[in-house]
C-alpha atoms as a PDB file:
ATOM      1  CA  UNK A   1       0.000   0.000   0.000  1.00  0.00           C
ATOM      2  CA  UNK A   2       1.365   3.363  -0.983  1.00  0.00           C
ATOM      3  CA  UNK A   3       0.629   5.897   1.931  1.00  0.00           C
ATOM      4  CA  UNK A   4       0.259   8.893  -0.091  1.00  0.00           C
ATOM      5  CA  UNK A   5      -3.211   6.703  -0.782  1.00  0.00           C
ATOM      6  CA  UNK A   6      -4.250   7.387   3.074  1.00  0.00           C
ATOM      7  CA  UNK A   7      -5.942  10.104   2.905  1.00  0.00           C
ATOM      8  CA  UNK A   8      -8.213   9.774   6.490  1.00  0.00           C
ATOM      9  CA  UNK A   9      -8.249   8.901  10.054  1.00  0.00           C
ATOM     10  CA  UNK A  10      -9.056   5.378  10.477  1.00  0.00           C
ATOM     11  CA  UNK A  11      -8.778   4.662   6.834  1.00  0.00           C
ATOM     12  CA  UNK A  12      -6.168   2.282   7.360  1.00  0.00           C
ATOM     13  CA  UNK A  13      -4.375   0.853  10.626  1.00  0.00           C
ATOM     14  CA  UNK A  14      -1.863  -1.455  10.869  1.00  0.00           C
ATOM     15  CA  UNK A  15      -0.099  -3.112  13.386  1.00  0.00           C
ATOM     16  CA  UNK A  16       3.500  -4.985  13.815  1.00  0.00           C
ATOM     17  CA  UNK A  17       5.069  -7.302  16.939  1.00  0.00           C
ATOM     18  CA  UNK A  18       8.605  -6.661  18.332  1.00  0.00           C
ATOM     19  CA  UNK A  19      10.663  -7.927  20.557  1.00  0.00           C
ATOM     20  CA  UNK A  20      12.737  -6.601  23.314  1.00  0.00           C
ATOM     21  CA  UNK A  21      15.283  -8.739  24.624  1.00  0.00           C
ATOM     22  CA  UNK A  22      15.817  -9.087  28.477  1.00  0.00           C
ATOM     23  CA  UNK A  23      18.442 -10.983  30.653  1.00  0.00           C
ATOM     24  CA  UNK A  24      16.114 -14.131  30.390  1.00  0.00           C
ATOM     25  CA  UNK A  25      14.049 -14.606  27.184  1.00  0.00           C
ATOM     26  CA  UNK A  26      12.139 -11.997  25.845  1.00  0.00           C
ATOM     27  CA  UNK A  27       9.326  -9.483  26.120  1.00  0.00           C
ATOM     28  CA  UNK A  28       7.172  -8.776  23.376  1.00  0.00           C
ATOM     29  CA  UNK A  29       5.071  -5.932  22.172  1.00  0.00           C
ATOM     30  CA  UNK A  30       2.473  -5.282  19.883  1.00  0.00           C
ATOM     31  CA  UNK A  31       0.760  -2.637  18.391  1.00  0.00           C
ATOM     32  CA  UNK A  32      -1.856  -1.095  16.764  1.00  0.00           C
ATOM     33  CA  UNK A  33      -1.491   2.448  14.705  1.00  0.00           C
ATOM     34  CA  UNK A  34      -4.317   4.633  12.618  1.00  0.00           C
ATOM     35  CA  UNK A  35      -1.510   4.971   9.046  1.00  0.00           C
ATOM     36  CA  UNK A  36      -3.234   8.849   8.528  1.00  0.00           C
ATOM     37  CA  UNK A  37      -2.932  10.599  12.153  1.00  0.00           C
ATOM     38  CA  UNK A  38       0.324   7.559  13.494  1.00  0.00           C
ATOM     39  CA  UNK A  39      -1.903   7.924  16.382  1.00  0.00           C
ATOM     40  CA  UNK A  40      -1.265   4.401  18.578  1.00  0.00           C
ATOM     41  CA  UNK A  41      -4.653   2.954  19.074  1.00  0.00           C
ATOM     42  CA  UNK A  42      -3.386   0.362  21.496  1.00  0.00           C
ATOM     43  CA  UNK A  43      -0.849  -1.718  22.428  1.00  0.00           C
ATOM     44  CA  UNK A  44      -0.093  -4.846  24.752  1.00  0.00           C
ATOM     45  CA  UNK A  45       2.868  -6.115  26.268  1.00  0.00           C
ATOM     46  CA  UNK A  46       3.530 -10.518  26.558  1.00  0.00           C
ATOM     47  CA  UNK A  47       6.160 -12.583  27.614  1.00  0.00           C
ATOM     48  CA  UNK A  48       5.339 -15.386  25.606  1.00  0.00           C
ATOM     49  CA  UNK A  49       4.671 -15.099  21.394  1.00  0.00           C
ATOM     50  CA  UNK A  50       0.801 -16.510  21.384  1.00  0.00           C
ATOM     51  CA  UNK A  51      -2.142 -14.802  19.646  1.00  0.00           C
ATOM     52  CA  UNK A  52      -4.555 -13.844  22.812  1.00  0.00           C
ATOM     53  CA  UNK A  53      -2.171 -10.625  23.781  1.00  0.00           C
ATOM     54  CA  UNK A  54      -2.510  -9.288  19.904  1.00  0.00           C
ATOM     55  CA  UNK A  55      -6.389 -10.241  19.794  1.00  0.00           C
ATOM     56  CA  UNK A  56      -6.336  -7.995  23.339  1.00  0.00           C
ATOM     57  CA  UNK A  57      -4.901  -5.306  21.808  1.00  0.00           C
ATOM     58  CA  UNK A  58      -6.927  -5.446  18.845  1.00  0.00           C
ATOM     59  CA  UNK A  59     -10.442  -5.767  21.056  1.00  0.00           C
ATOM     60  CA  UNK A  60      -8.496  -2.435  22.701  1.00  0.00           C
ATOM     61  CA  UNK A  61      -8.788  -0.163  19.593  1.00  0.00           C
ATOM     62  CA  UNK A  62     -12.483  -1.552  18.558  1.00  0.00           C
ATOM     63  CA  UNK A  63     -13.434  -0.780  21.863  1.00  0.00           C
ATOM     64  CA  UNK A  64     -13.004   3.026  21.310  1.00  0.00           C
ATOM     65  CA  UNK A  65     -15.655   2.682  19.030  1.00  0.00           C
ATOM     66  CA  UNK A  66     -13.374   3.108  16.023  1.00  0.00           C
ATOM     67  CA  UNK A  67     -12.982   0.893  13.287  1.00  0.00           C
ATOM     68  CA  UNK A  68     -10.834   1.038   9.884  1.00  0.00           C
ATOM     69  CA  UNK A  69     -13.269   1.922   6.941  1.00  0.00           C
ATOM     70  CA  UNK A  70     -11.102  -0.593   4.580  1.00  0.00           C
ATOM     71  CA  UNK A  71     -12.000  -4.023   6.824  1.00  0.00           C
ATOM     72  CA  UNK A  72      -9.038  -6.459   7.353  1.00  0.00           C
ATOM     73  CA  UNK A  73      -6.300  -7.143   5.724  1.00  0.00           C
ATOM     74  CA  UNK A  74      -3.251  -9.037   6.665  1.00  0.00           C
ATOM     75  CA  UNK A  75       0.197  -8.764   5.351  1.00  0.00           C
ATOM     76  CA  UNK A  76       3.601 -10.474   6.539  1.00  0.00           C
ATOM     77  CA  UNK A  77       6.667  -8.917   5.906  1.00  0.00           C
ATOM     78  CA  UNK A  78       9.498 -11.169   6.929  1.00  0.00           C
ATOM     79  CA  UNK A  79      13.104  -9.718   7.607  1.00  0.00           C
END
C-alpha cells in the first residue's frame, strides 16, 4: 500500500510485533497504529509469542468505538 493513498483517520491501521530482549528470554510488544494521524490505538505487552495478547490489543482499539473503513487485511513482511 502506498501511503500517499491514506488520505483519512481510520482509513487504514496497521499493526507490527517486536521484541525486546531481556536478561532471560524476551518481552514482546504489539501494536496497533491509525496509518493517517500515526496515532497508537493500542498496544499490549507478553512474555510469551501466542495470539490472545494481539487479539487484546486489537479488542483495545475496537473498543473506542473506532474501526478502519477498509475491513481487514493481513500482510507479513518477513526480515
Amino acid at each position: 500500500m502506498d501511503l500517499r493513498d491514506v488520505t483519512a483517520v481510520d482509513q487504514v491501521w496497521a499493526t507490527d510485533i517486536t521484541y525486546i530482549p531481556l536478561q532471560k528470554g524476551f518481552l514482546y510488544l504489539v501494536a496497533i497504529m491509525d496509518l493517517h494521524s500515526r496515532r497508537v490505538l493500542s498496544w499490549k505487552l507478553s512474555n510469551s509469542l501466542d495470539t490472545e495478547f494481539c487479539l487484546e490489543a486489537l479488542e483495545m482499539a475496537l473498543s473506542s468505538g473506532r474501526v478502519p473503513s477498509c475491513g481487514v487485511k493481513t500482510e507479513t513482511r518477513l526480515p
